[in-house]
C-alpha atoms as a PDB file:
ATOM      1  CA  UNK A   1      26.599   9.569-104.042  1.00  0.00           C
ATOM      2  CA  UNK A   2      29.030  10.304-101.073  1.00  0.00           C
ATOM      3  CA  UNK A   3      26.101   9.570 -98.809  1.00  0.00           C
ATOM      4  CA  UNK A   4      25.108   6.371-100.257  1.00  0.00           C
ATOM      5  CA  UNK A   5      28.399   4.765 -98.640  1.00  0.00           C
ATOM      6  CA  UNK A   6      26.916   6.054 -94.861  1.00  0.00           C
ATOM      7  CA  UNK A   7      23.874   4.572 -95.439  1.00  0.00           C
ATOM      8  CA  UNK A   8      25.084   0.840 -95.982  1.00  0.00           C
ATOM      9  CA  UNK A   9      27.423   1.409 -92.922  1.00  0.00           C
ATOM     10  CA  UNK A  10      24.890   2.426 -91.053  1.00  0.00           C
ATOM     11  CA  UNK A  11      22.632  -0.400 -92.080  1.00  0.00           C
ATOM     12  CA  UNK A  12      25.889  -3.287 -91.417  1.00  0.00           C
ATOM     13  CA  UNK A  13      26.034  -1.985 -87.903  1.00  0.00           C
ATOM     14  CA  UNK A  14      22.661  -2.132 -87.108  1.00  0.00           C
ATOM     15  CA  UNK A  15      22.449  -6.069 -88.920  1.00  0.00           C
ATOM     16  CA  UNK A  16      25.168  -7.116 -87.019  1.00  0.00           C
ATOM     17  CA  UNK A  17      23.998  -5.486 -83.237  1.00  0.00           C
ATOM     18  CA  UNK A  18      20.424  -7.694 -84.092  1.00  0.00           C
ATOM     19  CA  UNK A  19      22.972 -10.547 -84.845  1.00  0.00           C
ATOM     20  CA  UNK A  20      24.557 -10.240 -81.713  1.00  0.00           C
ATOM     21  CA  UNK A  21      21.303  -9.923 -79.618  1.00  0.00           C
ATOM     22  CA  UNK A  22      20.067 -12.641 -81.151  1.00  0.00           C
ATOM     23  CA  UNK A  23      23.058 -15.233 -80.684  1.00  0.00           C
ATOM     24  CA  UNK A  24      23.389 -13.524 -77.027  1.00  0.00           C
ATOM     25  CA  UNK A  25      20.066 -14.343 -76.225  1.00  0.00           C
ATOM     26  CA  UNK A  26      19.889 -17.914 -77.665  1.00  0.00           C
ATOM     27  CA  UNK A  27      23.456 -18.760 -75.788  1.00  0.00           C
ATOM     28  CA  UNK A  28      21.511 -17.394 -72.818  1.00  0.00           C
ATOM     29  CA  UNK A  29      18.422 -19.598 -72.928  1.00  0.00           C
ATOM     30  CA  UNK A  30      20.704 -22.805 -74.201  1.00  0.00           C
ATOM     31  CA  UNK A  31      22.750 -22.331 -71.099  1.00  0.00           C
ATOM     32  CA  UNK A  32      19.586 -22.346 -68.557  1.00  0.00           C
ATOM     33  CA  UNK A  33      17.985 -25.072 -70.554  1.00  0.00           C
ATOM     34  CA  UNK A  34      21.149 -27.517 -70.269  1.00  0.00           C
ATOM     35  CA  UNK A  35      21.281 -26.732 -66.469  1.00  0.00           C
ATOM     36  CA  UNK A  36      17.630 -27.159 -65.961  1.00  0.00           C
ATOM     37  CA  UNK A  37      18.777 -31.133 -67.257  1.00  0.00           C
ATOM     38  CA  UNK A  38      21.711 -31.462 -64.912  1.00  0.00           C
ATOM     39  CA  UNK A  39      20.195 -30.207 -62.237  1.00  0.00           C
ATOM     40  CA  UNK A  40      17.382 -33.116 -62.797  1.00  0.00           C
ATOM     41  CA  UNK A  41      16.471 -35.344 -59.827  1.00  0.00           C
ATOM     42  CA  UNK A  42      14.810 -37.925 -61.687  1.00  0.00           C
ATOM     43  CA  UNK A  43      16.987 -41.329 -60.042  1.00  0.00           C
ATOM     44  CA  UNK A  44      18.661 -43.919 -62.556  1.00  0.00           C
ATOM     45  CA  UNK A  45      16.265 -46.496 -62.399  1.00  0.00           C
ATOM     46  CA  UNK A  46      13.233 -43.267 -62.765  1.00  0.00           C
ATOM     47  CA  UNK A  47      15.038 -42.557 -66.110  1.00  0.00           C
ATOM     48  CA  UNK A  48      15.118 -45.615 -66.845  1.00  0.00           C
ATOM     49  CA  UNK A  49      11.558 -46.327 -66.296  1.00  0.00           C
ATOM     50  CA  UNK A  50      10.679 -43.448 -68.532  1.00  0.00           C
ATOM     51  CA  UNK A  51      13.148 -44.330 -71.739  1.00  0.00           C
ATOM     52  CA  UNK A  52      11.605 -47.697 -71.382  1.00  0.00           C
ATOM     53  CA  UNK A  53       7.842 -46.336 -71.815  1.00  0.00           C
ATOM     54  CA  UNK A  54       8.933 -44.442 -74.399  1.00  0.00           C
ATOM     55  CA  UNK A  55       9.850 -47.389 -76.751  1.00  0.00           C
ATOM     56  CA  UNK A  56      13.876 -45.833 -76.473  1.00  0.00           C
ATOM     57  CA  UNK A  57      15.378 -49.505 -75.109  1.00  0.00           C
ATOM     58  CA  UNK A  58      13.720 -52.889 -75.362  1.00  0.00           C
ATOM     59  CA  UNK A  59      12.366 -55.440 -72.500  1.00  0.00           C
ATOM     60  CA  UNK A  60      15.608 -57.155 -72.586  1.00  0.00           C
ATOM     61  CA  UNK A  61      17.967 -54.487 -72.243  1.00  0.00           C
ATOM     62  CA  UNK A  62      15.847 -52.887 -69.613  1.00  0.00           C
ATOM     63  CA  UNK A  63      15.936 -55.807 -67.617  1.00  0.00           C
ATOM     64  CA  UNK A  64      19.630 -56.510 -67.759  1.00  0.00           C
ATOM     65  CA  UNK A  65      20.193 -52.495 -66.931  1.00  0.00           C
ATOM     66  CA  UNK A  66      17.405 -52.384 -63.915  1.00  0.00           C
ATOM     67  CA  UNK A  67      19.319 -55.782 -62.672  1.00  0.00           C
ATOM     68  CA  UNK A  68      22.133 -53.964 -62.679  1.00  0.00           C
ATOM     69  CA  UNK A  69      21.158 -50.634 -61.019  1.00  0.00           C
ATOM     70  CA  UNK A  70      19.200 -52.494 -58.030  1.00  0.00           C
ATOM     71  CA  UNK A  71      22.702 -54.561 -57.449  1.00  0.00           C
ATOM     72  CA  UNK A  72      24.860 -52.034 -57.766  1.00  0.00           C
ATOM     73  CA  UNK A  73      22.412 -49.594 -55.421  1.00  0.00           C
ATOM     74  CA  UNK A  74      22.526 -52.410 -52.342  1.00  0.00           C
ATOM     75  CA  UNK A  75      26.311 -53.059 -52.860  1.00  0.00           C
ATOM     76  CA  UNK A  76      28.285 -51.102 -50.069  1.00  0.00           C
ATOM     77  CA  UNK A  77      29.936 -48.430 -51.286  1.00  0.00           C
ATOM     78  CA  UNK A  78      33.474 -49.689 -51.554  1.00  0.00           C
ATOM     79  CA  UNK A  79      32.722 -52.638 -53.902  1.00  0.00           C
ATOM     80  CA  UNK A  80      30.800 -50.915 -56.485  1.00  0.00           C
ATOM     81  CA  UNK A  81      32.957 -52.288 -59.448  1.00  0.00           C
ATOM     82  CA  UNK A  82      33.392 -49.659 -62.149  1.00  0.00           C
ATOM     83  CA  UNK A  83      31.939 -51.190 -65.755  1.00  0.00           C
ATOM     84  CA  UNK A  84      33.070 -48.304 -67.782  1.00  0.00           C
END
């Protein structure tokens, strides 16, 4: 009976070193996959381009967005007017 008690011990430690691997390893791969995005060179107007294609935004708002990216890209750099 005394040995019963090791056994469950034993077999916590070794559920919770697989846990940690596990969550170790996906922080690991999240972390490369969201700097793989950031580190993106896809311009504005490219992503843009592609959300349209994809059905994410309509004719009309890609229009009115494109409009604005080609004025604000010839605008020097002092006047850029910020919309946020």
């Amino acid at each position: 009976m005394g040995s019963g008690i090791y056994w469950w011990l034993f077999a916590g430690s070794v559920i919770v070193v697989i846990t940690g691997i596990v969550l170790l390893l996906a922080w690991l791969f999240g972390r490369s996959a969201s700097r793989a995005r950031v580190t993106s060179e896809e311009t504005p107007l490219v992503i843009l381009q592609r959300r349209y294609a994809q059905g994410e935004i309509g004719p009309d708002e890609y229009a009115r967005v494109r409009s604005d990216l080609l004025s604000n890209a010839s605008a020097p750099a002092g006047n850029k007017e910020n919309t946020e």
